[in-house]
N, C-alpha and C. Protein backbone atom coordinates (compact mmCIF):
# COMPACT_ATOMS: atom_id res chain seq x y z
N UNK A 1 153.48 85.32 70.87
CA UNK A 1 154.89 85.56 70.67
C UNK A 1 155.12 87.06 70.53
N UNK A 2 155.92 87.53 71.11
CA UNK A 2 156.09 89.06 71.20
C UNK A 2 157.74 88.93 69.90
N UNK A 3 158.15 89.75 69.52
CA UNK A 3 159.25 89.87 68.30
C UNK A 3 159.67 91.18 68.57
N UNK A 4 160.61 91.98 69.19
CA UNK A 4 161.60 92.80 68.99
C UNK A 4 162.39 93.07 68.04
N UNK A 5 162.25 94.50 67.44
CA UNK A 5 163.34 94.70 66.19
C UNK A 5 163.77 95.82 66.52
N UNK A 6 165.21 95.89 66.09
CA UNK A 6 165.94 97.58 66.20
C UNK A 6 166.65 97.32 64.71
N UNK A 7 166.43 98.67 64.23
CA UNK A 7 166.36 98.17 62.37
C UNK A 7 166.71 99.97 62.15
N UNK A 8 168.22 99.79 61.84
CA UNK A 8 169.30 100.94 61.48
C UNK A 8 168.42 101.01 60.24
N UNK A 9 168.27 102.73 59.92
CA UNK A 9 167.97 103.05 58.70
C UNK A 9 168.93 104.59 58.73
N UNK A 10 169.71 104.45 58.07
CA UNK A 10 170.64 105.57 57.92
C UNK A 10 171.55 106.09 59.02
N UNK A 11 171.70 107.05 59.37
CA UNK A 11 171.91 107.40 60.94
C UNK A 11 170.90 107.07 62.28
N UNK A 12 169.73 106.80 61.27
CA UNK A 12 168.69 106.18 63.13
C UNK A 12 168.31 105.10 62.92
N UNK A 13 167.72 104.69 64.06
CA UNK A 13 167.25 103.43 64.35
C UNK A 13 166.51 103.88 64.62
N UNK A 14 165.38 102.59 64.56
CA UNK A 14 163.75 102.06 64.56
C UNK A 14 163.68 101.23 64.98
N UNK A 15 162.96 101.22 66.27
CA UNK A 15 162.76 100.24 67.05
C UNK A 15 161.19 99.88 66.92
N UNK A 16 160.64 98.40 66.73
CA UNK A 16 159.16 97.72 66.41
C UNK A 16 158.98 97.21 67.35
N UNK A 17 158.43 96.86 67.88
CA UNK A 17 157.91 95.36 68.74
C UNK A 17 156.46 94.69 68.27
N UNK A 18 155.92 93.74 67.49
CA UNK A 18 155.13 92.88 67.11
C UNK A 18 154.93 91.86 67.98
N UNK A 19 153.81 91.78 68.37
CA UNK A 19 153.38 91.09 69.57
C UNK A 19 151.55 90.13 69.09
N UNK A 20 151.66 89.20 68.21
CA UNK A 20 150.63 88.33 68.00
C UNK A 20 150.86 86.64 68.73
N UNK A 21 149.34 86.41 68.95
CA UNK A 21 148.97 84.95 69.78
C UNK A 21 149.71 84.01 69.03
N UNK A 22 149.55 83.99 67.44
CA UNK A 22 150.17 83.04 66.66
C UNK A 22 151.58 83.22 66.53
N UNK A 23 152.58 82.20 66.74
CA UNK A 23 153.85 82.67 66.59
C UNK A 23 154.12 82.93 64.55
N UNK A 24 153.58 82.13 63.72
CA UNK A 24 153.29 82.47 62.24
C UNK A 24 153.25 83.96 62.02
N UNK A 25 152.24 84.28 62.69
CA UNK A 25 151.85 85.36 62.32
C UNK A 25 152.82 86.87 63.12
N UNK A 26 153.38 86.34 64.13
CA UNK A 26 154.37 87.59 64.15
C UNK A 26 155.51 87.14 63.50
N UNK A 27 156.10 86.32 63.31
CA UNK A 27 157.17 86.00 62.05
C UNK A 27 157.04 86.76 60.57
N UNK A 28 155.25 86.36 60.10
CA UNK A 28 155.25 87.02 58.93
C UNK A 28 154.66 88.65 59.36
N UNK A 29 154.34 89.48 59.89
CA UNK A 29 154.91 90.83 60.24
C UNK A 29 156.51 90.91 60.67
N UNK A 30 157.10 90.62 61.62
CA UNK A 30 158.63 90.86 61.25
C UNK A 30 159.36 90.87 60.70
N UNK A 31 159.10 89.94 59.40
CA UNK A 31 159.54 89.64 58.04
C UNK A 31 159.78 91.07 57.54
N UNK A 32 158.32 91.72 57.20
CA UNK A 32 158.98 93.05 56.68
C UNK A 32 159.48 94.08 57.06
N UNK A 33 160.08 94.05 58.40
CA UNK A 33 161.23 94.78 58.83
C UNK A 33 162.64 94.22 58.80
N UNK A 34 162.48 92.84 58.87
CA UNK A 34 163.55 92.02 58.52
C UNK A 34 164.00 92.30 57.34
N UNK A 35 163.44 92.32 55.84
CA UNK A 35 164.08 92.36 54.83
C UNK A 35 165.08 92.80 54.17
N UNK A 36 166.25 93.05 54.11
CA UNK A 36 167.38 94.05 53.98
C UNK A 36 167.17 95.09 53.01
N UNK A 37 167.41 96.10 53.37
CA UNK A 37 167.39 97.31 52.22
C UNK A 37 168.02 97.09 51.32
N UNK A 38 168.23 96.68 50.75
CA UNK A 38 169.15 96.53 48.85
C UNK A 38 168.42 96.43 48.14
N UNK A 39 168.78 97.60 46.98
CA UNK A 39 168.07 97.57 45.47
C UNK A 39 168.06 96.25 44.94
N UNK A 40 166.47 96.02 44.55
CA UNK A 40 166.47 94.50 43.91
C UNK A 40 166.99 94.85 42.09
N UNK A 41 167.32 96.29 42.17
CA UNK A 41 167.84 96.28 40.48
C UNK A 41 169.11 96.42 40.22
N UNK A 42 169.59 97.24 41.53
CA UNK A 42 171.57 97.64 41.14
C UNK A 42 172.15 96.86 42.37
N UNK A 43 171.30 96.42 43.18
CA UNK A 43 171.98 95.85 44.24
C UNK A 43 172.53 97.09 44.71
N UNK A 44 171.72 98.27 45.13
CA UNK A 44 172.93 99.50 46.08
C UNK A 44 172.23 99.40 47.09
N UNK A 45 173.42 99.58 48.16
CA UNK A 45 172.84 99.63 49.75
C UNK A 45 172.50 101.21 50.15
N UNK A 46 172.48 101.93 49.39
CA UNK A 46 171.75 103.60 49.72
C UNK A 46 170.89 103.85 49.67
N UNK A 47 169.76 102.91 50.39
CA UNK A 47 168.22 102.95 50.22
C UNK A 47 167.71 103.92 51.88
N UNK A 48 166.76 104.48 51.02
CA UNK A 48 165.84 105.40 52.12
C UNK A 48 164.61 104.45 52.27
N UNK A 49 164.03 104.91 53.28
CA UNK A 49 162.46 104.61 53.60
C UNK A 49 161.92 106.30 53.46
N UNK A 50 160.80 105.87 52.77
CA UNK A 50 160.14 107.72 52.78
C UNK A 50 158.57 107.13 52.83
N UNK A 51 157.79 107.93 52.93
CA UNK A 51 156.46 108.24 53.81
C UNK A 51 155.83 109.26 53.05
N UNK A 52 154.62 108.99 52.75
CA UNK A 52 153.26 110.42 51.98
C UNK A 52 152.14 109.90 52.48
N UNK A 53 151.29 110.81 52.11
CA UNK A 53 149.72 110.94 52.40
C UNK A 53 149.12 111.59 50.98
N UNK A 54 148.42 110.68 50.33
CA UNK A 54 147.28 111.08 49.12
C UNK A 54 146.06 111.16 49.08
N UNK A 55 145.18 112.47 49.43
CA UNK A 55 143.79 112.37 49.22
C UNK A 55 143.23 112.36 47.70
N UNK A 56 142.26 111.31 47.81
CA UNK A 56 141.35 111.43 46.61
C UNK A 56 140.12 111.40 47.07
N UNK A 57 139.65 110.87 45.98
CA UNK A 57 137.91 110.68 46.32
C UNK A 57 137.04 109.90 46.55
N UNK A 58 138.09 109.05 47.11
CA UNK A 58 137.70 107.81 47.91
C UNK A 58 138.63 108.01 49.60
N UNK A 59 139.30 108.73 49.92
CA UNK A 59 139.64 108.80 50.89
C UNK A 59 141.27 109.16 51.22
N UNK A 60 142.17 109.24 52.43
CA UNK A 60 143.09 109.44 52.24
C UNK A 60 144.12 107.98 52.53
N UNK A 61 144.86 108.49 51.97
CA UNK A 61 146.34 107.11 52.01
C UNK A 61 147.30 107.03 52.15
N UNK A 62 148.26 106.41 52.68
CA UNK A 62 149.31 106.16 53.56
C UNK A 62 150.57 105.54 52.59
N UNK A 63 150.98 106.27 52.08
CA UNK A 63 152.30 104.87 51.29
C UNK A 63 153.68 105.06 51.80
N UNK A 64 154.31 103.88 51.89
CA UNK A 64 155.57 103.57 52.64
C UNK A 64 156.55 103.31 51.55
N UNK A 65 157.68 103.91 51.16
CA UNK A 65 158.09 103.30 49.96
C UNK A 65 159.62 102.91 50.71
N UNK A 66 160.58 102.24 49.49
CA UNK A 66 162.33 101.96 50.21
C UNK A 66 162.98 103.01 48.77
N UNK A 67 163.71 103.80 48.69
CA UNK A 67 164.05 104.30 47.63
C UNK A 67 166.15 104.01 47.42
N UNK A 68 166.24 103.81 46.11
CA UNK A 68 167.28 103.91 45.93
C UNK A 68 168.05 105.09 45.29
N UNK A 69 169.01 105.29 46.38
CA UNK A 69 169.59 106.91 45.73
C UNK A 69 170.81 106.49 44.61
N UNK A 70 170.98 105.29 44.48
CA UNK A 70 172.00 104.92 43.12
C UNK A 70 171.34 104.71 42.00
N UNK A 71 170.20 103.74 41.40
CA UNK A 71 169.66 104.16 40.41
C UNK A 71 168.05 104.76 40.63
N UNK A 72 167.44 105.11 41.52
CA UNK A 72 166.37 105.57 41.99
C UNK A 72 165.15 104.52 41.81
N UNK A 73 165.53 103.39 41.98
CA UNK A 73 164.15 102.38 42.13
C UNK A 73 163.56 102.66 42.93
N UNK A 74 162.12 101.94 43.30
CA UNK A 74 161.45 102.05 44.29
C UNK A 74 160.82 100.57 45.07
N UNK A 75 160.80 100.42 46.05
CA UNK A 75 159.80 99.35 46.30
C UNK A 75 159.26 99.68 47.46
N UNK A 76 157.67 99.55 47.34
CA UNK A 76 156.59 100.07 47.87
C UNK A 76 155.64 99.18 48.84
N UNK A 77 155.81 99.39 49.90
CA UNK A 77 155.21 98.29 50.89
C UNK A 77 153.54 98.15 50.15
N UNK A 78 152.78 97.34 50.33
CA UNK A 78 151.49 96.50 50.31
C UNK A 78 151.13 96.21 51.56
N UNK A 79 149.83 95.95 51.80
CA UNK A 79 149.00 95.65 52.70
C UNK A 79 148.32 94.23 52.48
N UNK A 80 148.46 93.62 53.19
CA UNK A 80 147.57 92.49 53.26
C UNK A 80 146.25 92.41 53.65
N UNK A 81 145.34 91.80 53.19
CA UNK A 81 143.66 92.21 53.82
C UNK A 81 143.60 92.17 55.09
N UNK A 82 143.91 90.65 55.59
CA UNK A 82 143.97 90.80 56.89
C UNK A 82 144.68 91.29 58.10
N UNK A 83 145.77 92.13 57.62
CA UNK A 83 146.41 92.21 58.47
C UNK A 83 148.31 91.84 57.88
N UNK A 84 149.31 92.84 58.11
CA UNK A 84 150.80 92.49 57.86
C UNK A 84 150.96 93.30 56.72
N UNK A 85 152.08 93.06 56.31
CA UNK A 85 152.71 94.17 55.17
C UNK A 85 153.85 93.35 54.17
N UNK A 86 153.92 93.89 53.03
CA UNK A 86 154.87 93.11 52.29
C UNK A 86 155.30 94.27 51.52
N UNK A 87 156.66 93.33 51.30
CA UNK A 87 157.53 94.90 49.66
C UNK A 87 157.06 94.45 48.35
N UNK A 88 156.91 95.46 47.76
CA UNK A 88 156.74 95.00 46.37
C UNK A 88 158.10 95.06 45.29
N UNK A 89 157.94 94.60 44.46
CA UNK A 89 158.52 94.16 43.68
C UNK A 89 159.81 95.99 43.49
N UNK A 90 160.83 95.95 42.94
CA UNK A 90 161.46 97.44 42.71
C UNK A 90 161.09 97.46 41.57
N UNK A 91 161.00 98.51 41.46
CA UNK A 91 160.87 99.49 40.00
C UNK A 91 160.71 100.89 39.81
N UNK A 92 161.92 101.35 38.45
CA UNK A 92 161.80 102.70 38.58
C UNK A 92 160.76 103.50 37.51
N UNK A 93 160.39 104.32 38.12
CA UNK A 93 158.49 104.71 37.95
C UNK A 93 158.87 106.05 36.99
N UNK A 94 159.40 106.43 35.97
CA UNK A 94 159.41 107.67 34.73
C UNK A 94 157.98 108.43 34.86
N UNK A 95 157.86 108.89 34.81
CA UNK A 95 156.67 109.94 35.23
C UNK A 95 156.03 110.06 33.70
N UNK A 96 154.86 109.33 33.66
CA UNK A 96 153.82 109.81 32.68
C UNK A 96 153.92 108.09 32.01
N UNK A 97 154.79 107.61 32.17
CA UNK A 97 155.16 106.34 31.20
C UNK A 97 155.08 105.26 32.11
N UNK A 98 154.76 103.70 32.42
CA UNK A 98 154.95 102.79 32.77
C UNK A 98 156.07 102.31 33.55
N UNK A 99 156.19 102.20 34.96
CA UNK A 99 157.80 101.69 35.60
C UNK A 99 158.34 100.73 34.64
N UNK A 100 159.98 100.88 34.83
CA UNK A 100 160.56 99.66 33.94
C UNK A 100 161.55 99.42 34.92
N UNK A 101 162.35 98.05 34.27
CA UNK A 101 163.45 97.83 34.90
C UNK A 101 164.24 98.08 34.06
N UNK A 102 165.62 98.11 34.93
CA UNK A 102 167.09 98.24 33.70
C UNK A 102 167.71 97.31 33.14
């Protein structure tokens, strides 16, 4: 099953194409482009996608986050072992202290 997405994020679009044998399995990769951007804490539709790279000492890393510019939550894509991607849960992350919700 091949899956086409064009997925507005601000002024641009992002275009995917997911293309697996199992039709399951490109459903659950399209899923997480499917998901709508809204804060799972204020419900605001002014969410970014932003992008880093962290070296440590085990290697370097890739994180994908959705950010909210109304109360600044975050939710942070995951990796699946085998393969696909999921959001995690929102939460806003205070620096030095434990994320909380509001």
């Amino acid at each position: 099953m091949k899956i086409l997405i064009a997925k507005r994020l601000g002024n641009s679009t992002m275009s995917v194409e997911i293309e697996e044998r199992q039709d399951k399995e490109a459903m659950l990769k399209a899923a997480f482009f499917l998901t709508p951007d809204v804060c799972g804490l204020c419900d605001g539709i002014n969410v970014i996608w932003e992008g880093r790279r962290a070296k440590t000492d085990n290697g370097m890393f890739t994180y994908i986050s959705r950010r909210c510019l109304k109360c600044a939550a975050q939710s942070t894509a995951g990796e699946y072992k085998d393969g696909g991607y999921f959001w995690k849960k929102w939460e806003i992350y205070r620096g030095g202290h434990p994320p909380e919700e509001p």
